[in-house]
Protein backbone atom coordinates (compact mmCIF):
# COMPACT_ATOMS: atom_id res chain seq x y z
CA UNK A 1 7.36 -19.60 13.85
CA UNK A 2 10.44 -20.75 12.23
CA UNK A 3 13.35 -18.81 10.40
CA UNK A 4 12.26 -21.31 7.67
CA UNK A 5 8.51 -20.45 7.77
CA UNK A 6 9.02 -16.34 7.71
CA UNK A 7 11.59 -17.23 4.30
CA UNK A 8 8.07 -19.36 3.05
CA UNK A 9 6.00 -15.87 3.84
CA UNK A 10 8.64 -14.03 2.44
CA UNK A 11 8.66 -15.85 -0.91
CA UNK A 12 5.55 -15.63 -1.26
CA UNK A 13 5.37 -11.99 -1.11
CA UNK A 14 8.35 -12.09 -3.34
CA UNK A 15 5.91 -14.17 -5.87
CA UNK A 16 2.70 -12.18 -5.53
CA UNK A 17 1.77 -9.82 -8.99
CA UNK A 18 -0.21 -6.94 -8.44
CA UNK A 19 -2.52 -5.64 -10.81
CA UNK A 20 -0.85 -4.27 -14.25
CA UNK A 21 -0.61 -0.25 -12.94
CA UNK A 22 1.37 -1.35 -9.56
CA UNK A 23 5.00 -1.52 -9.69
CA UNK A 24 6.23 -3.41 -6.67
CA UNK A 25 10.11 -3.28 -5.68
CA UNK A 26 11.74 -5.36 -3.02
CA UNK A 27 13.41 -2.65 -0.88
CA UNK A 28 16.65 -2.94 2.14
CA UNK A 29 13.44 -3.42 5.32
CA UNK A 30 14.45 -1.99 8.50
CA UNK A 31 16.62 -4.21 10.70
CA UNK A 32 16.42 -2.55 14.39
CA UNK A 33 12.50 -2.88 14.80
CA UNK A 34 12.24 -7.04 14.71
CA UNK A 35 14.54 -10.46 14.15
CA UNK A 36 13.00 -10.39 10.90
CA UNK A 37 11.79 -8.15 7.88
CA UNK A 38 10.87 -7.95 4.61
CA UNK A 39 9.95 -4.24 2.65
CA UNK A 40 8.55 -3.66 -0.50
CA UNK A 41 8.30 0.31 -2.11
CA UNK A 42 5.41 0.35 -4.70
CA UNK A 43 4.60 3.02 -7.60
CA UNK A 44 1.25 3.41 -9.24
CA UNK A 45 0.78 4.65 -12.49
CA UNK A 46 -2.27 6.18 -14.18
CA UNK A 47 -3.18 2.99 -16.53
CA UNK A 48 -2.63 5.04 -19.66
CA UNK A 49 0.07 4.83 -22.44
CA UNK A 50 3.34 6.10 -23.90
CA UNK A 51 3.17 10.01 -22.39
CA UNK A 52 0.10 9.73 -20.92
CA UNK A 53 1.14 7.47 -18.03
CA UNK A 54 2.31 9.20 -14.57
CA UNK A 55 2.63 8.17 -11.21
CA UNK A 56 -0.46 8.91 -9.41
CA UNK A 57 0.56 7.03 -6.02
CA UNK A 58 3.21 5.39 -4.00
CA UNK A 59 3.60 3.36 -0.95
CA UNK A 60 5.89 0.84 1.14
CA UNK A 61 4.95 -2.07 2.94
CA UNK A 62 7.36 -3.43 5.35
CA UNK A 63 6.18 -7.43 7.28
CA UNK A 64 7.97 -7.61 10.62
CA UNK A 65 8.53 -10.84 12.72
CA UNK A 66 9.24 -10.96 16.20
CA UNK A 67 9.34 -14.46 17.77
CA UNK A 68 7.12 -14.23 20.96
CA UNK A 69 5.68 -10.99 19.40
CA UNK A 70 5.88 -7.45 21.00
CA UNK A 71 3.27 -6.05 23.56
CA UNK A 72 1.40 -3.81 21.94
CA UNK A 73 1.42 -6.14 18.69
CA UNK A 74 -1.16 -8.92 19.97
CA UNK A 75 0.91 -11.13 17.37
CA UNK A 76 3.97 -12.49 16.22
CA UNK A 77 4.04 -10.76 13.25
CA UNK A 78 2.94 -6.65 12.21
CA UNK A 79 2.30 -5.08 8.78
CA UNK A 80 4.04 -1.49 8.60
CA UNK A 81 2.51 1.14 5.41
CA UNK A 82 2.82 4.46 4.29
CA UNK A 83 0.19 5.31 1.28
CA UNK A 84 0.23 8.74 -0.37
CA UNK A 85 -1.54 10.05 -3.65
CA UNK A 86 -2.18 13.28 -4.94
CA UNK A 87 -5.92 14.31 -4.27
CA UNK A 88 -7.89 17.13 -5.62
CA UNK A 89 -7.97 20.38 -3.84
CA UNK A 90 -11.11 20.74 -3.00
CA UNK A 91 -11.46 17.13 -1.87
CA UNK A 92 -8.63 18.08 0.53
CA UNK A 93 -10.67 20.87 2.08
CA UNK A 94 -13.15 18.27 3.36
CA UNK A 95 -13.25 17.89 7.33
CA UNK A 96 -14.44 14.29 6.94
CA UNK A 97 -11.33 12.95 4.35
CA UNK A 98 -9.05 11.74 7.29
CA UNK A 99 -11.86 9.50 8.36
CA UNK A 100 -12.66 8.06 4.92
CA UNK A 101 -9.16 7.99 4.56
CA UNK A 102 -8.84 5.60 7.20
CA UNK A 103 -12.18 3.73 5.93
CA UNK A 104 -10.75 2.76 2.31
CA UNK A 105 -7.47 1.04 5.01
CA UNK A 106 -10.16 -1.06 6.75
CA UNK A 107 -11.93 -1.88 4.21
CA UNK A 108 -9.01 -3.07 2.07
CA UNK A 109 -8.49 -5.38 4.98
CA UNK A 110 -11.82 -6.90 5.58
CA UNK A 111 -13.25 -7.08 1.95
CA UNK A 112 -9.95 -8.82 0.98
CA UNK A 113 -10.63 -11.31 3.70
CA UNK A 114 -7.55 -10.57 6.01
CA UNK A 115 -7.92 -11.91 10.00
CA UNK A 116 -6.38 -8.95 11.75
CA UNK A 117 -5.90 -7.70 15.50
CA UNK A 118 -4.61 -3.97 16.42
CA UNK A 119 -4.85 -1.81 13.60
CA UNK A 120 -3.90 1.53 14.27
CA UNK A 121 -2.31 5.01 12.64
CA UNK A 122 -2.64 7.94 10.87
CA UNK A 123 -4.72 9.80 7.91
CA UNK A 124 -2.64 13.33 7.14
CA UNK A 125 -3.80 16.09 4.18
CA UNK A 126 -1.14 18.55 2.83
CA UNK A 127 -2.11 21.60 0.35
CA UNK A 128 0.15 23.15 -1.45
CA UNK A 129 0.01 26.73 -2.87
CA UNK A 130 2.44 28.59 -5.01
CA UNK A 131 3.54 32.01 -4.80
CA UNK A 132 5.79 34.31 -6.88
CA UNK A 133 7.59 33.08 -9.75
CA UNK A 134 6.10 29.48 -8.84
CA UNK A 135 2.62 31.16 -9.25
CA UNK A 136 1.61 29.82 -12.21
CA UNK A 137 1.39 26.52 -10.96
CA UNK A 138 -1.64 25.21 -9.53
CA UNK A 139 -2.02 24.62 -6.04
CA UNK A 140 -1.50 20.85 -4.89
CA UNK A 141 -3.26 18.65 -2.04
CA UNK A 142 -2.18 15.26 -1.48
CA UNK A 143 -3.19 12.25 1.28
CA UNK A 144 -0.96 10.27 3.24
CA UNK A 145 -1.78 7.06 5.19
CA UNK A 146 0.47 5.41 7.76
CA UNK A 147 -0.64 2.64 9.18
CA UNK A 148 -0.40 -0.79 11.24
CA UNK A 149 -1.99 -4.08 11.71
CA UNK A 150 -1.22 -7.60 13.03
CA UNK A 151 -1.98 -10.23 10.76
CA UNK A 152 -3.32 -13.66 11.79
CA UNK A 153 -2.16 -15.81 9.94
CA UNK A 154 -2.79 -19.82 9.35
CA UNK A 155 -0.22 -20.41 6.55
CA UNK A 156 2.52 -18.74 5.21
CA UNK A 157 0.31 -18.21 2.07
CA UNK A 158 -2.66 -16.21 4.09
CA UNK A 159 0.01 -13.38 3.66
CA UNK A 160 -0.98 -12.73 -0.16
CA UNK A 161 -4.64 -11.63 1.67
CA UNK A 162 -2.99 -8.53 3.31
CA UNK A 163 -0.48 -7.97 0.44
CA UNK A 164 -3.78 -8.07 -2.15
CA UNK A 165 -5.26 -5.90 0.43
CA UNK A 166 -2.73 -3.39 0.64
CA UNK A 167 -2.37 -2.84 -3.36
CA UNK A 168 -6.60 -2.38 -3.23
CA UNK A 169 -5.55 0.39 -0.85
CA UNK A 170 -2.69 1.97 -3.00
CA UNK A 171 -5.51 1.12 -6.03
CA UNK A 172 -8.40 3.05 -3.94
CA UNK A 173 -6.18 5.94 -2.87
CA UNK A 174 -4.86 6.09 -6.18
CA UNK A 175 -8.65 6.52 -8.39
CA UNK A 176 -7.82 3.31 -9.99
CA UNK A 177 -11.15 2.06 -11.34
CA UNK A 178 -12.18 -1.95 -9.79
CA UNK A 179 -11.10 -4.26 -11.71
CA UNK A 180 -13.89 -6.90 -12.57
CA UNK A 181 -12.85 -10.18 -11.54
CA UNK A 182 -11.59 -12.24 -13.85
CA UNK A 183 -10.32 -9.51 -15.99
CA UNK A 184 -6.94 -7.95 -16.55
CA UNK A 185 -5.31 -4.70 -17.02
CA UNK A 186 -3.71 -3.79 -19.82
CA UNK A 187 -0.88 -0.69 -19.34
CA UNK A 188 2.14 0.32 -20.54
CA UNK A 189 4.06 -2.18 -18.15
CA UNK A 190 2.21 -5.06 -19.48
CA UNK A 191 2.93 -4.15 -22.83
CA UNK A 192 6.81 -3.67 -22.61
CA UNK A 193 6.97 -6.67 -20.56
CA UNK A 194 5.66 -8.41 -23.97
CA UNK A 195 8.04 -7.02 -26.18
């Protein structure tokens, strides 16, 4: 693939709108890991108004292009993440989260479509509990996903599949209730982008 083609990919991501609760930023991507790179960071709110609304998830998504691919990719090109949301506690105490953890990453990538080779990484839980004057707080669990893949792509446009993907990830991760196709959103964001 061209210099020219990855810029095509690369608008497009730049072009792509998430649903209303996902905030997507175009962030510095690593330069030392391929020729070429693109990053996005991404905050998810709750969906609610005014002082209801609060982050409820984050993420980054980084596209990397090698020319002649690496080994281990299978690919020319590889999809970097990191996912993490608060959970509740006692969610976080169940042995089997990791693997639906790394379920809702699959998923996301074959219900939205996406031809992918090599998927691999890693599904982490962290509790938090509070002691002396930090007490009163409640303990604190949360769910991390880092992960990989290698998309396949036919166009420079088949990379909206794994971008659309990724936010029904962040979405999933995140309790976001589906969205109905067909139907949009309407948060806090939408409404001060109105005004």
């Amino acid at each position: 693939m061209r210099e020219s083609e990855f810029h095509l990919i690369t608008r497009t991501l730049q072009t792509f709108k998430p649903r209303s609760e996902i905030l997507l930023e175009e962030v510095p991507a690593p330069q030392k890991l391929a020729a070429f790179s693109f990053a996005f960071s991404a905050d998810v709110s709750n969906g609610l108004l005014a002082d209801a609304e609060d982050e409820v998830a984050s993420g980054r998504f980084v596209l990397l292009h090698e020319p002649g691919g690496q080994d281990t990719w299978e690919g020319d090109f590889r999809c970097v993440t990191y996912v993490r949301a608060d959970v509740d506690v006692m969610m976080q105490e169940d042995p089997l989260l990791p693997e639906v953890g790394w379920n809702w990453f699959l998923s996301s990538l074959t219900q939205g479509d996406c031809n992918f080779v090599a998927a691999s990484g890693t599904v982490t839980r962290v509790a938090s509990a509070s002691f002396g004057k930090l007490s009163p707080r409640s303990d604190e669990a949360e769910m991390e996903i880092r992960a990989s893949w290698t998309p396949l792509l036919k166009s420079p446009q088949e990379i909206e599949l794994h971008i659309q993907a990724w936010c029904t990830l962040l979405a999933e991760l995140a309790g976001l209730p589906p969205i109905p196709a067909g139907v949009s959103s309407i948060t806090a964001a939408t409404i001060r982008n109105r005004t």
